[in-house]
Protein backbone atom coordinates (compact mmCIF):
# COMPACT_ATOMS: atom_id res chain seq x y z
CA UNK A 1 24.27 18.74 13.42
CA UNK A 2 25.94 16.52 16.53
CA UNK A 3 28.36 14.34 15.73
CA UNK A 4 26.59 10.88 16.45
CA UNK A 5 26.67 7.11 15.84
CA UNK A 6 25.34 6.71 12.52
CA UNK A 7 23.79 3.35 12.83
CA UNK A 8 24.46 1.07 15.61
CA UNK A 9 23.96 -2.84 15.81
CA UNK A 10 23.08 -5.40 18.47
CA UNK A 11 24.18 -8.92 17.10
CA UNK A 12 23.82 -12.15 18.91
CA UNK A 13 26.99 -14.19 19.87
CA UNK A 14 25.37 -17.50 18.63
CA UNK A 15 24.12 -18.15 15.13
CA UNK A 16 20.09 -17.90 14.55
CA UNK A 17 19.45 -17.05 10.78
CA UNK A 18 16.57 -14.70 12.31
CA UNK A 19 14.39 -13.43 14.59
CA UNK A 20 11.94 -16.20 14.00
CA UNK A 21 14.81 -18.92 14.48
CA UNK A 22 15.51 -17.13 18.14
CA UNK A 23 14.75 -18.43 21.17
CA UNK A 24 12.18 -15.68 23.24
CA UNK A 25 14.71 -15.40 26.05
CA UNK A 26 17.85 -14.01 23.86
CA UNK A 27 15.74 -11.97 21.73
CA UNK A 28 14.26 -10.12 24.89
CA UNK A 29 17.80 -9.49 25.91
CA UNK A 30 18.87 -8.35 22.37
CA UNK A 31 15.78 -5.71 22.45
CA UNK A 32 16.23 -4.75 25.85
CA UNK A 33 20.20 -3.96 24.76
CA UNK A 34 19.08 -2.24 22.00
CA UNK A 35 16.50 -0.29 24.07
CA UNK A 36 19.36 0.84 26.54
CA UNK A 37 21.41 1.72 23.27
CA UNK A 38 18.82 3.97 21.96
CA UNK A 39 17.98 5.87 25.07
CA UNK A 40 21.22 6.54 25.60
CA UNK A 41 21.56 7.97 21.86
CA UNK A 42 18.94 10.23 22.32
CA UNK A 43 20.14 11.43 25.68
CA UNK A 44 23.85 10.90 25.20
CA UNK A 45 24.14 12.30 21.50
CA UNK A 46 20.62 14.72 20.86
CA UNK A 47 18.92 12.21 18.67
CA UNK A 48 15.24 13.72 18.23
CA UNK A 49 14.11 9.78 18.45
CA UNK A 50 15.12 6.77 16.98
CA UNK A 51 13.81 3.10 15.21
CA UNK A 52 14.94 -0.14 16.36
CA UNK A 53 14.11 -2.72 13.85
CA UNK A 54 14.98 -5.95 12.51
CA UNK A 55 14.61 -7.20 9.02
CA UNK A 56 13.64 -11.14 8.40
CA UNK A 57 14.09 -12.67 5.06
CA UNK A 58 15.20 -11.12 1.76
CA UNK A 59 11.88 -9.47 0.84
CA UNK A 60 11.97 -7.43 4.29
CA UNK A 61 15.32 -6.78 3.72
CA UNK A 62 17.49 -9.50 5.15
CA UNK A 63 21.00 -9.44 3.56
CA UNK A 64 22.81 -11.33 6.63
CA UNK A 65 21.57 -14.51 7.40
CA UNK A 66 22.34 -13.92 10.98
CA UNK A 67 19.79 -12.77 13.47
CA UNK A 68 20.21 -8.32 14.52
CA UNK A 69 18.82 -5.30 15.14
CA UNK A 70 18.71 -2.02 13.57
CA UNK A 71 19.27 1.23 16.06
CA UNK A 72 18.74 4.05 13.82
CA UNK A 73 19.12 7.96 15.01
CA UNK A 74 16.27 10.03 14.04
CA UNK A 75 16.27 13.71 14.05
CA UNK A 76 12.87 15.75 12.76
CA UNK A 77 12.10 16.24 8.96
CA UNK A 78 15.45 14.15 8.44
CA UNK A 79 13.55 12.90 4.86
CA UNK A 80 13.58 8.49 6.00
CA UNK A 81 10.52 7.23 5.70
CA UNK A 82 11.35 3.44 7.19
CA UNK A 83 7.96 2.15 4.91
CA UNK A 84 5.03 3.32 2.65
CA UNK A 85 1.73 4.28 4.61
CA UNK A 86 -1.44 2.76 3.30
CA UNK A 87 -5.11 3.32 4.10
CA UNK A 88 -7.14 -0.25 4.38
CA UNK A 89 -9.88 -0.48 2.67
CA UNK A 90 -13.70 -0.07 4.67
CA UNK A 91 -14.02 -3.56 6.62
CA UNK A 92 -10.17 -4.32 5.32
CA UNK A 93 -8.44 -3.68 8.76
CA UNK A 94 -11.24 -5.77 11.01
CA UNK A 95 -10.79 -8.66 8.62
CA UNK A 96 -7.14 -8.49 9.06
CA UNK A 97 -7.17 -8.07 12.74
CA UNK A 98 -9.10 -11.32 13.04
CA UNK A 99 -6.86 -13.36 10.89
CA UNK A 100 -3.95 -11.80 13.61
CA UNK A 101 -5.68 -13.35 16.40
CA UNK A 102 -3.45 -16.14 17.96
């Protein structure tokens, strides 16, 4: 296997608890770094993809109160599995998708 970043993290210079808390135009920049990040580890270092995420409050995962993302290297059949998969219910996901509607 390549020798690789393991995990790599883009973390704002100024203090939002979250993602919620940040203001649209730094969080576009922090995705769009973390975008440039990620390509680069796949081209750069043979990642097979990769997942970018962020985690808000305790219950998704939050242990720093301080808003970041998450660029993880992938590689096939590596065994993470970022979060259960569910089937909805019949009727479940249209009644869902209209509560989404903003």
């Amino acid at each position: 296997m390549p020798v690789r970043p393991g995990h790599t993290l883009v973390i704002s210079k100024k203090h939002f608890a979250n993602i919620l808390e940040t203001p649209a135009e730094l969080s576009s920049k922090m995705l769009e770094l973390a975008k440039k990040i990620g390509k680069h580890i796949i081209e750069e270092f043979g990642a097979d993809g990769i997942n970018i995420t962020n985690n808000t409050h305790a219950a998704a995962g939050q242990s720093v109160l301080h808003v970041h993302f998450h660029i993880i290297p992938r590689d096939e059949n590596d065994g993470l599995q970022p979060w259960p998969h569910k089937e909805y219910a019949p009727g479940q996901a249209e009644t869902i998708a209209a509560k989404l509607s903003i």
